[in-house]
C-alpha atoms as a PDB file:
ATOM      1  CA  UNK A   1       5.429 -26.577  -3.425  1.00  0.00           C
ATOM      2  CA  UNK A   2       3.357 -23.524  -2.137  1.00  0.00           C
ATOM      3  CA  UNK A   3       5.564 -23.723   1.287  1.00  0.00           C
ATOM      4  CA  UNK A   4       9.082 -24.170  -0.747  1.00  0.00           C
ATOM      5  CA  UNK A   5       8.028 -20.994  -2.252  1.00  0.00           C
ATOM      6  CA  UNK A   6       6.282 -19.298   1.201  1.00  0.00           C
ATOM      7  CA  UNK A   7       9.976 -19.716   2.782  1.00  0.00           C
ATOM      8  CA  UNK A   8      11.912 -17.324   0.663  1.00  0.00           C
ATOM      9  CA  UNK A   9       9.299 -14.868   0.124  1.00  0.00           C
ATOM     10  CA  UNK A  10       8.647 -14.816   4.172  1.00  0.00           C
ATOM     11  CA  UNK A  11      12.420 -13.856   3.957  1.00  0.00           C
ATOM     12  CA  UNK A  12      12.437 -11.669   1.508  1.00  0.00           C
ATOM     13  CA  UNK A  13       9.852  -9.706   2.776  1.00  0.00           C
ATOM     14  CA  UNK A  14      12.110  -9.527   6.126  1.00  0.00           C
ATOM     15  CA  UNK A  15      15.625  -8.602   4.559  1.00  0.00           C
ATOM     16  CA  UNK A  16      14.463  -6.285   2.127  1.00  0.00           C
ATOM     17  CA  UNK A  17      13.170  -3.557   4.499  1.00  0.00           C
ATOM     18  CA  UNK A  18      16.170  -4.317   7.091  1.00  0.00           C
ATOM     19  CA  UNK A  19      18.630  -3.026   4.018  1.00  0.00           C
ATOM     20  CA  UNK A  20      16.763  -0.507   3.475  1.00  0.00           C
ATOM     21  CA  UNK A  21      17.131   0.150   7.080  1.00  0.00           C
ATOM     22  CA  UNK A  22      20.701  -0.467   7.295  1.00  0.00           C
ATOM     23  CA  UNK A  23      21.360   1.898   3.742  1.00  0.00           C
ATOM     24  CA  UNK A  24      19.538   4.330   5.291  1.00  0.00           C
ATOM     25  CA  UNK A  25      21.420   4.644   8.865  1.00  0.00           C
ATOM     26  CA  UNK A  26      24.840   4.321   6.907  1.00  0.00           C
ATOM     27  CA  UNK A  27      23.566   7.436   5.017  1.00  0.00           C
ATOM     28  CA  UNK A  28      23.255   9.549   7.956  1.00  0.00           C
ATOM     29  CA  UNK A  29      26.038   7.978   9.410  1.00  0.00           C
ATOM     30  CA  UNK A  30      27.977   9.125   6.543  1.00  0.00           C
ATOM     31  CA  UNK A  31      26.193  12.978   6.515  1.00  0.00           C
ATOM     32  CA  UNK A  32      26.765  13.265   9.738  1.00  0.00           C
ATOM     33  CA  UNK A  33      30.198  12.535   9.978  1.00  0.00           C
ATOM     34  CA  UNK A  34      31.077  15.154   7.102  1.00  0.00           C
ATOM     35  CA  UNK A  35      28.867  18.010   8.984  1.00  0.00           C
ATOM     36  CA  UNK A  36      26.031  17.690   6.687  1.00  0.00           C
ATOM     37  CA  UNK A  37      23.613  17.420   9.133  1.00  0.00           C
ATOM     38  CA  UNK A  38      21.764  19.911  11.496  1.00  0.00           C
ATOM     39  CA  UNK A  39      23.181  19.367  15.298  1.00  0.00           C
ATOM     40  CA  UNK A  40      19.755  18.606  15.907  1.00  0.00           C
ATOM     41  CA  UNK A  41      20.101  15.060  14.088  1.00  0.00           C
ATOM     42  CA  UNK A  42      22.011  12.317  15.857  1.00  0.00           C
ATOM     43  CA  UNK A  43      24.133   9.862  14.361  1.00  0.00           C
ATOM     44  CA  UNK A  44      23.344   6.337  14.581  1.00  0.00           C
ATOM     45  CA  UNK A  45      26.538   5.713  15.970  1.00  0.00           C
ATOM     46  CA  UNK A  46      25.728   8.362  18.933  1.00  0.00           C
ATOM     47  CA  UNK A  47      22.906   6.783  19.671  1.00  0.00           C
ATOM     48  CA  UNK A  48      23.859   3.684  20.424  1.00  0.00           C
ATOM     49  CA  UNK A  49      26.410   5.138  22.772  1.00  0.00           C
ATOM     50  CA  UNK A  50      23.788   6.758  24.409  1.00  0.00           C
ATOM     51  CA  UNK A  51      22.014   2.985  24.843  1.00  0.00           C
ATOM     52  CA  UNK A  52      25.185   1.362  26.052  1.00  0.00           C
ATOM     53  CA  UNK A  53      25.635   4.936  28.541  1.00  0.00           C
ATOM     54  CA  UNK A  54      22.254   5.389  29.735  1.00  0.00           C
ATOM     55  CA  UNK A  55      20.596   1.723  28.775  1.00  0.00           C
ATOM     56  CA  UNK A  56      19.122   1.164  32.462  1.00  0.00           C
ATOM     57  CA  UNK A  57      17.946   4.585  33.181  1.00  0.00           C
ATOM     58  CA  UNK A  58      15.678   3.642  29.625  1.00  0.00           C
ATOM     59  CA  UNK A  59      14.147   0.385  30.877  1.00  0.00           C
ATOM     60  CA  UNK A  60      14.002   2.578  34.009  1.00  0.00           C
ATOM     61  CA  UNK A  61      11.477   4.809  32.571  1.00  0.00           C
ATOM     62  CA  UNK A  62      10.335   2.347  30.362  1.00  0.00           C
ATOM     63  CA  UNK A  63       8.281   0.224  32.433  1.00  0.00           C
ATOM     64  CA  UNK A  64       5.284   2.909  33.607  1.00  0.00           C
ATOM     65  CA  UNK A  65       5.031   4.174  30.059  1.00  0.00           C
ATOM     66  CA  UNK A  66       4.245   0.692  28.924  1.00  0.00           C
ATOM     67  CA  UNK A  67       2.282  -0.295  32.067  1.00  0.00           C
ATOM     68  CA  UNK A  68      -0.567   3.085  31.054  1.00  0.00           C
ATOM     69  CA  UNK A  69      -0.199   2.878  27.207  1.00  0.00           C
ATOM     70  CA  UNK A  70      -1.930  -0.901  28.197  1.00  0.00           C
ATOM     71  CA  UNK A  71      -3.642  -0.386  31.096  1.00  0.00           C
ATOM     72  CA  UNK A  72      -5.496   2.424  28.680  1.00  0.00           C
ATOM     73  CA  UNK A  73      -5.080   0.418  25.755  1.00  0.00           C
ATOM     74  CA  UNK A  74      -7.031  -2.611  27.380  1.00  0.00           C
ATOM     75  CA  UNK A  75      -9.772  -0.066  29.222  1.00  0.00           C
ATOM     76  CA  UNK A  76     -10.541   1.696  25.693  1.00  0.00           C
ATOM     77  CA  UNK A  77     -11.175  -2.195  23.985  1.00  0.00           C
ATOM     78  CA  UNK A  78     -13.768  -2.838  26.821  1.00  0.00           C
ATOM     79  CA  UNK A  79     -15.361   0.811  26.638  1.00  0.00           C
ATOM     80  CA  UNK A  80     -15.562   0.565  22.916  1.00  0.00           C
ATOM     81  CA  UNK A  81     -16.520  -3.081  22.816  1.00  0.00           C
ATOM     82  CA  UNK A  82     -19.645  -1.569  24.839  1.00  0.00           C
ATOM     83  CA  UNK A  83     -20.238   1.125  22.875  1.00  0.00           C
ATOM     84  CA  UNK A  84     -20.281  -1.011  20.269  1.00  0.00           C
ATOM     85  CA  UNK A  85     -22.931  -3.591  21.356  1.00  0.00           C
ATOM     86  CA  UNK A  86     -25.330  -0.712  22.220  1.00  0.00           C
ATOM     87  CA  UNK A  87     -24.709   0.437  18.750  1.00  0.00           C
ATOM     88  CA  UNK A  88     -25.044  -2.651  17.221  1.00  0.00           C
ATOM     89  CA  UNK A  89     -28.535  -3.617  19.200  1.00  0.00           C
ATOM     90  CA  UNK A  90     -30.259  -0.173  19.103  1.00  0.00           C
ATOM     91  CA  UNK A  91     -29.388   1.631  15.511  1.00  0.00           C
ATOM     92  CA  UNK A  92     -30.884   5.044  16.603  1.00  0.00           C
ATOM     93  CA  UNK A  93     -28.121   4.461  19.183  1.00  0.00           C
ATOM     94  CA  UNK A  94     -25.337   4.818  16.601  1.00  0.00           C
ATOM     95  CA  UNK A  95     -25.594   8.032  15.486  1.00  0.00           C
ATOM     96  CA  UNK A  96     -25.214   9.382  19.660  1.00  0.00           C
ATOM     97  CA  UNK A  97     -22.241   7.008  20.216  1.00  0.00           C
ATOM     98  CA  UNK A  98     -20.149   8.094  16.868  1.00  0.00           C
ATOM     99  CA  UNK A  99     -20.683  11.522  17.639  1.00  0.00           C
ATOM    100  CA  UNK A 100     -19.719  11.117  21.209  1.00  0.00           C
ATOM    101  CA  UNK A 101     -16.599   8.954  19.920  1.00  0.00           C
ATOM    102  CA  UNK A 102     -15.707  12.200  17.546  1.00  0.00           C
ATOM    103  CA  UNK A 103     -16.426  15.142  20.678  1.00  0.00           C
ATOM    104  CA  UNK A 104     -13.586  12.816  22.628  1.00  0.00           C
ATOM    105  CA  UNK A 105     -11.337  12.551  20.032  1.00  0.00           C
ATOM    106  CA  UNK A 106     -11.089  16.256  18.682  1.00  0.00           C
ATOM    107  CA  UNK A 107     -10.193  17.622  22.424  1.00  0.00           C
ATOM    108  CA  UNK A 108      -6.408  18.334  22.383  1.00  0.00           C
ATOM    109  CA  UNK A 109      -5.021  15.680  24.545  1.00  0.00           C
ATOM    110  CA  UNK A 110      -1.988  18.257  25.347  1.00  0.00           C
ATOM    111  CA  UNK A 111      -4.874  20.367  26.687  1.00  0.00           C
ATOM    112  CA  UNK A 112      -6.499  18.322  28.283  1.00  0.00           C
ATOM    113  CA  UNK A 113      -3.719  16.685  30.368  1.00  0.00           C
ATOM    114  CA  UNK A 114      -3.047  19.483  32.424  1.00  0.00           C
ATOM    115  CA  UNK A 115      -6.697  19.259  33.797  1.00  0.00           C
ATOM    116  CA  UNK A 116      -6.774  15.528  34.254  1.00  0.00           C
ATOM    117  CA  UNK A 117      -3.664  15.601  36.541  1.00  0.00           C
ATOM    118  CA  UNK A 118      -5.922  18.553  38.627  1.00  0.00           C
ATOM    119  CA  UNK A 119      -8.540  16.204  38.865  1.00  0.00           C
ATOM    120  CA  UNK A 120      -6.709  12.457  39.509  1.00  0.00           C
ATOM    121  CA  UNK A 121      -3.361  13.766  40.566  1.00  0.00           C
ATOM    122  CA  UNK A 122      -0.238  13.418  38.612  1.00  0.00           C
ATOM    123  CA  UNK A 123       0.407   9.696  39.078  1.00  0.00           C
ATOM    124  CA  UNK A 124      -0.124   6.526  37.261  1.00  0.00           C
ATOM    125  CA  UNK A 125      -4.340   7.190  36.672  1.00  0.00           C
ATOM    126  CA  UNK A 126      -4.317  10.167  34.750  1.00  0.00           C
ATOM    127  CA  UNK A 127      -1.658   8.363  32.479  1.00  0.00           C
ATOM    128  CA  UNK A 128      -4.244   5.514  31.777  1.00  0.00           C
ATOM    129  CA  UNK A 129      -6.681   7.866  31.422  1.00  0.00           C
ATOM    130  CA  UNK A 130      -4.717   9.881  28.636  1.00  0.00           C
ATOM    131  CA  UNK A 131      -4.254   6.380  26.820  1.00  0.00           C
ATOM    132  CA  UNK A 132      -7.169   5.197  26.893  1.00  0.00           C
ATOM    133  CA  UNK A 133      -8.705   8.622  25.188  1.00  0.00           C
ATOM    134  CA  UNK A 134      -5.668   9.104  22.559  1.00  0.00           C
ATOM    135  CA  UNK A 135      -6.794   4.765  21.687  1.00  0.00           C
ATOM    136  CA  UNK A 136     -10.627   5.108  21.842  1.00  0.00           C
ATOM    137  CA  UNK A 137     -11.908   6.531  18.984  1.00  0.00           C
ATOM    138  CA  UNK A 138     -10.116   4.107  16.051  1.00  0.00           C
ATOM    139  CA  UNK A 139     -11.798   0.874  18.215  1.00  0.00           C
ATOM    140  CA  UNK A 140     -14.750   2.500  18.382  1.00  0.00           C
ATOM    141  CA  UNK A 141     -14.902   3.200  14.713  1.00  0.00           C
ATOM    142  CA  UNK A 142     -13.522  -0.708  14.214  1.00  0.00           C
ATOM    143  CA  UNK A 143     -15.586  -1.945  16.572  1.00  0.00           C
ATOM    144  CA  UNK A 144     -19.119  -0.138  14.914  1.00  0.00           C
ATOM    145  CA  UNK A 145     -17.980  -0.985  11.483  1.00  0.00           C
ATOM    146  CA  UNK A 146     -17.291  -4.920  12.537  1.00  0.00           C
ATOM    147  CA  UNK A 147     -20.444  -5.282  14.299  1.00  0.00           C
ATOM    148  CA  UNK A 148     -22.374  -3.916  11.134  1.00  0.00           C
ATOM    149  CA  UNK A 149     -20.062  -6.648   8.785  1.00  0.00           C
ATOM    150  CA  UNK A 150     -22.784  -9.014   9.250  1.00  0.00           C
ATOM    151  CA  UNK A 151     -23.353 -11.617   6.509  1.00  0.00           C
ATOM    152  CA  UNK A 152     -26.793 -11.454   5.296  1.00  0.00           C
ATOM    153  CA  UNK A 153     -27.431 -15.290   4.943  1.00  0.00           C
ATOM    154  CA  UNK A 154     -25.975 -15.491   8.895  1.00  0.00           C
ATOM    155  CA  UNK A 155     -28.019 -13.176  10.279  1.00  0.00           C
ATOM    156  CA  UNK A 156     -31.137 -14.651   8.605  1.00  0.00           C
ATOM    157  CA  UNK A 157     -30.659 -17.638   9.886  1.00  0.00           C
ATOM    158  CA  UNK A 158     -29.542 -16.716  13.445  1.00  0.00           C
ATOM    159  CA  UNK A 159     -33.499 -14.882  13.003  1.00  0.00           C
ATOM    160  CA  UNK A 160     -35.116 -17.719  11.850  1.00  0.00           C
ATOM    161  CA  UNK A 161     -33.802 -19.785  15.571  1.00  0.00           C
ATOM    162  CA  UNK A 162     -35.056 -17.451  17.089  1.00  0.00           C
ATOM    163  CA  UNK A 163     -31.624 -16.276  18.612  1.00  0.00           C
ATOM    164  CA  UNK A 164     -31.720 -13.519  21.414  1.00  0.00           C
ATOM    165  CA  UNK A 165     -29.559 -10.173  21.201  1.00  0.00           C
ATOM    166  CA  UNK A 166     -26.738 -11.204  23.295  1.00  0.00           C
ATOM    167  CA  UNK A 167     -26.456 -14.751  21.462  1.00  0.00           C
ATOM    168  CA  UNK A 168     -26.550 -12.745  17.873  1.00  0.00           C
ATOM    169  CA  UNK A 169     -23.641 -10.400  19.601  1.00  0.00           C
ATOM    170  CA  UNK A 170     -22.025 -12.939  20.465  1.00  0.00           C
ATOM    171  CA  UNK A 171     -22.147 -15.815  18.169  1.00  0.00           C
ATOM    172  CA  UNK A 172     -22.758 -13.734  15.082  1.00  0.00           C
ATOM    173  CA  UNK A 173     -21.590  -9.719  15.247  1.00  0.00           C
ATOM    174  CA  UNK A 174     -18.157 -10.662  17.170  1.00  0.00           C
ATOM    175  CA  UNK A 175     -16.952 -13.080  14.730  1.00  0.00           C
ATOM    176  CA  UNK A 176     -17.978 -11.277  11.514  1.00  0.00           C
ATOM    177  CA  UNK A 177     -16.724  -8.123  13.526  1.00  0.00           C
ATOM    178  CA  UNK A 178     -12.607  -9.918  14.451  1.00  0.00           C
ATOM    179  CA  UNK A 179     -10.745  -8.893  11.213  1.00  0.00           C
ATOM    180  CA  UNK A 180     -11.947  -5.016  11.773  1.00  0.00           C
ATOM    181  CA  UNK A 181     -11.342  -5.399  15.427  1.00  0.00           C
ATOM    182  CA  UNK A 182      -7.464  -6.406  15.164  1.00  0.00           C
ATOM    183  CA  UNK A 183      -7.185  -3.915  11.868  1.00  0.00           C
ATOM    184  CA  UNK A 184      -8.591  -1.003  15.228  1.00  0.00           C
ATOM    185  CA  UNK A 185      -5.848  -2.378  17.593  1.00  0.00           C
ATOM    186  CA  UNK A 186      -2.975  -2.377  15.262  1.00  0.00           C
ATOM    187  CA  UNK A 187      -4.119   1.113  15.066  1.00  0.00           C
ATOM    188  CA  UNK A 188      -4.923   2.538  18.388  1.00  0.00           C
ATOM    189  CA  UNK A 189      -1.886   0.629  20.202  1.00  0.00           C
ATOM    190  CA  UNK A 190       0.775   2.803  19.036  1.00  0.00           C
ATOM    191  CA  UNK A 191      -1.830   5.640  19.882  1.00  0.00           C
ATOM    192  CA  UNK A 192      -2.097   4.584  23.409  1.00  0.00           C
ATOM    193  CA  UNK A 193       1.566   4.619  23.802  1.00  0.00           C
ATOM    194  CA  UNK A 194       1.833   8.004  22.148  1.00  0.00           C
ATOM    195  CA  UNK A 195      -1.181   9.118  24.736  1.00  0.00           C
ATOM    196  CA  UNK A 196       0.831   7.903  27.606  1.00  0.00           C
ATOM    197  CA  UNK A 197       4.456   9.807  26.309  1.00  0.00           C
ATOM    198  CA  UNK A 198       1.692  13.076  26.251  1.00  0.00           C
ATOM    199  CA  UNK A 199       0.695  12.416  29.909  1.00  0.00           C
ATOM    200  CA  UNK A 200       4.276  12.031  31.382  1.00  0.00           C
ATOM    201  CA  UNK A 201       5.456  15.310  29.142  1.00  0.00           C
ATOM    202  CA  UNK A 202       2.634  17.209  31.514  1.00  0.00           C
ATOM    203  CA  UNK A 203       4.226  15.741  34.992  1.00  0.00           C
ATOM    204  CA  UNK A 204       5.688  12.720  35.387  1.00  0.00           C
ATOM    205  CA  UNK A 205       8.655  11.311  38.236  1.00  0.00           C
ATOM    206  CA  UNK A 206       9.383   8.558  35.508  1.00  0.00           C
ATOM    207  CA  UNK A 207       8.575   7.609  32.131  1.00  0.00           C
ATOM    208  CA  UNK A 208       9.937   7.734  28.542  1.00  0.00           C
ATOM    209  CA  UNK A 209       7.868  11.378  28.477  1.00  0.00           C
ATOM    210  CA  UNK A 210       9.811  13.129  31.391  1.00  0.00           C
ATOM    211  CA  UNK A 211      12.658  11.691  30.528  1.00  0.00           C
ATOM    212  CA  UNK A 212      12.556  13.047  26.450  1.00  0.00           C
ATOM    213  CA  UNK A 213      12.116  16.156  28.210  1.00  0.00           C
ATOM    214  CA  UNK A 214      15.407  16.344  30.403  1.00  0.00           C
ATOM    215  CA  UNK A 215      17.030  15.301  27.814  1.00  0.00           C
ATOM    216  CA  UNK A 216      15.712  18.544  25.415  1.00  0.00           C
ATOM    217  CA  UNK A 217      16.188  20.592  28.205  1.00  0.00           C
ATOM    218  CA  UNK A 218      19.816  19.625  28.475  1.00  0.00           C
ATOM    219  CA  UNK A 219      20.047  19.473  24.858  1.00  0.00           C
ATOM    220  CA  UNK A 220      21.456  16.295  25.064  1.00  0.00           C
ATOM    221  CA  UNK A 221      20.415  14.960  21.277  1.00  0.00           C
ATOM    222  CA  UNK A 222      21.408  11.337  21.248  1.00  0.00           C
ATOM    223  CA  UNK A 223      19.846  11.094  24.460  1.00  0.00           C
ATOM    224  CA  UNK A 224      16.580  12.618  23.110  1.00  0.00           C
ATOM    225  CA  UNK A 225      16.647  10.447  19.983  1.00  0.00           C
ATOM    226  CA  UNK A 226      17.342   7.457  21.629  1.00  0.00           C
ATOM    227  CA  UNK A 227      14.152   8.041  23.680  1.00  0.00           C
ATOM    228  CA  UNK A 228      12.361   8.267  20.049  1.00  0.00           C
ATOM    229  CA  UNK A 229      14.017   5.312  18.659  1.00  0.00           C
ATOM    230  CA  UNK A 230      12.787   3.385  21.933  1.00  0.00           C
ATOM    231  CA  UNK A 231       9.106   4.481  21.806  1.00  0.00           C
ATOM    232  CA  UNK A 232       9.359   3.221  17.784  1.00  0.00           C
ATOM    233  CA  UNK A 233      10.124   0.047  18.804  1.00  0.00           C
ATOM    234  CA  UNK A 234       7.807  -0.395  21.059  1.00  0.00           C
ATOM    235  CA  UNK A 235       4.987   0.703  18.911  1.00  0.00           C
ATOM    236  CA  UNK A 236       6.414  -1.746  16.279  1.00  0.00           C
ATOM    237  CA  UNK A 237       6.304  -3.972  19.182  1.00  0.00           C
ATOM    238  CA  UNK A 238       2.937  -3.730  19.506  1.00  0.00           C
ATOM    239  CA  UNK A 239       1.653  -4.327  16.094  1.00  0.00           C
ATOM    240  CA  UNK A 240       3.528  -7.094  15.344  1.00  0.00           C
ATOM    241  CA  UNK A 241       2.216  -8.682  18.898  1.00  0.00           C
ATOM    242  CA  UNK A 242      -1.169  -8.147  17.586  1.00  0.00           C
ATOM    243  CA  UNK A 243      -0.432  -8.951  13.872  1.00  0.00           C
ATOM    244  CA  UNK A 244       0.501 -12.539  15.162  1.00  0.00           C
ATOM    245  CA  UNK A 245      -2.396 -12.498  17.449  1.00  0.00           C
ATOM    246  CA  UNK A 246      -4.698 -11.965  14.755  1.00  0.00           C
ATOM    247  CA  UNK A 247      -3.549 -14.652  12.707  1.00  0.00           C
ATOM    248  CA  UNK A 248      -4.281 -16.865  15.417  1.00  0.00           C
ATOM    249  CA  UNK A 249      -7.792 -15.860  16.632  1.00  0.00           C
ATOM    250  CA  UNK A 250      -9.336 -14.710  12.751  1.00  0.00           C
ATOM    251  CA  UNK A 251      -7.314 -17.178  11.275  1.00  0.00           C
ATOM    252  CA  UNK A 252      -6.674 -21.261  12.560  1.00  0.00           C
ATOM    253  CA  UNK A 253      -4.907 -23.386  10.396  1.00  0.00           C
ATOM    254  CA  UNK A 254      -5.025 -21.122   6.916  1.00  0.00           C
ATOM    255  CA  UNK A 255      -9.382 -20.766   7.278  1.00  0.00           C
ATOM    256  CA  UNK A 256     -11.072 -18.139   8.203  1.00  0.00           C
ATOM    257  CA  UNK A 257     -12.958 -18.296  12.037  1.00  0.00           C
ATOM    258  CA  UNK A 258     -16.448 -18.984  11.611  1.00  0.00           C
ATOM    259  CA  UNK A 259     -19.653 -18.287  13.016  1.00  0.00           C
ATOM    260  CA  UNK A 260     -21.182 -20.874  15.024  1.00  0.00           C
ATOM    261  CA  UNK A 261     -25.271 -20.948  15.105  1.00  0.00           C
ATOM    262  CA  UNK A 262     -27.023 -20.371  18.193  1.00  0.00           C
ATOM    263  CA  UNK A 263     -28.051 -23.001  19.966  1.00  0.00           C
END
C-alpha cells in the first residue's frame, strides 16, 4: 500500500510546481503582449526564439562555464574536506580554519577577479579559481558541522578499540558527517556556477558570462534572458544530480548508511 500511495504523491509533487510554472509564463506572456511590461522583461515566447536562433552559440559558451563551475566545485570539496579533518582532529584548530573560511568568503569576488586574471591570466585557471572561492565556504561550514555530528555511543566505542585518527575520520566522522555534506553541495554547486558566470563577466573569449554581456551591450533582451534561463537550469541541474546522489550514498535501500567499527 505505502508504494500505491508513494506513486501519485511522487507525481503530484512534480505537476504541481510545473503549473505553477506554466500559469506563471502564460501570465507574462499575456502582460507582455498587452505592453504591460517594462522592455526590459522578455516574453517567454521571445525567448524561445532566441533558443531556436542562437541555440548553438549557447552550448557554445556553455561548455567552459560548466567545465570551471566543476573543476572549482570539485577543488573546493577536497580543500574543505581537508580543512575539515584538521578541524575535526585538532579542536583549537577550528576556531583558525572558520575564521579563515569567513576572511575568503567576505572578499568581493567581482573585486577580486580582476586581480586573479593579473596573476593567472585570463583563461580557464582563474575561472576555477573564482569557483572554487564563490563554493568554499558553505562545504566548509557542512563539512565542520558533519564531522562534529558524531554519535556519542559511536565514538565511545570506536575509543574503547583503540581506533587511530584517520580510522575514526574515516570510519566514524565521514559517515555521521554525509547528510550535512550533500545538504553543503546542493548549496555551493549553484554557487560555483554563479562564481564561474563572475569570472567570464571580468574577461572571457567564451562562456555564458561574456556572452550575457554582448548581449546587454547590444541590448538584445531575449538574448540576455535566455542566457539567465540557461544558467537556472543548470543550477537546477546540479541539485537535482546531487539530490539523487545523496539518496544513493546516505541512503541504500530506504536505511540510513551506517558506521562500520574499526577493525
Amino acid at each position: 500500500m505505502t508504494g500505491g500511495r508513494g506513486l501519485p504523491r511522487a507525481i503530484l509533487s512534480v505537476a504541481a510546481p510545473l503549473v505553477i510554472l506554466i500559469l506563471l509564463l502564460s501570465l507574462v506572456e499575456l502582460l507582455k503582449g498587452e505592453g504591460l511590461l517594462p522592455i526590459t522583461i522578455a516574453a517567454p515566447s521571445e525567448i524561445a526564439n532566441a533558443f531556436w536562433q542562437n541555440g548553438d552559440d549557447l552550448f557554445y559558451h556553455m561548455g567552459p562555464t560548466v567545465a570551471s563551475a566543476l573543476v572549482g566545485f570539485a577543488g573546493a570539496i577536497v580543500i574543505a574536506l581537508s580543512l575539515g579533518a584538521v578541524a575535526c582532529s585538532f579542536r583549537r584548530a577550528e576556531t583558525a580554519i572558520l575564521g579563515f573560511g569567513i576572511l575568503v568568503d567576505s572578499i568581493p569576488l567581482i573585486a577580486l577577479a580582476p586581480i586573479l586574471m593579473i596573476w593567472v591570466g585570463n583563461g580557464i585557471p582563474a575561472r576555477i579559481v573564482i569557483a572554487a572561492i564563490a563554493s568554499l565556504f558553505p562545504l566548509l561550514i557542512g563539512t565542520i558541522q558533519g564531522f562534529k555530528a558524531v554519535d556519542r555511543n559511536a565514538a565511545d566505542l570506536f575509543h574503547v578499540m583503540s581506533a587511530g585518527r584517520w580510522q575514526r575520520l574515516v570510519k566514524l566522522a565521514l559517515p555521521s558527517a554525509l547528510p550535512y555534506l550533500f545538504a553543503a553541495f546542493k548549496i555551493a554547486a549553484p554557487l560555483a556556477l554563479l562564481g564561474a558566470l563572475i569570472a567570464e563577466w571580468v574577461s572571457a573569449d567564451r562562456g555564458l558570462g561574456i556572452m550575457m554581456v554582448y548581449a546587454l551591450f547590444s541590448f538584445n533582451v531575449p538574448l540576455t534572458w535566455l542566457t539567465i534561463v540557461a544558467l537556472c537550469v543548470l543550477a537546477i541541474a546540479a541539485y537535482g544530480i546531487l539530490a539523487g546522489l545523496e539518496r544513493l550514498v546516505v541512503w541504500d535501500g530506504g536505511r540510513e548508511a551506517t558506521i562500520e567499527p574499526p577493525r
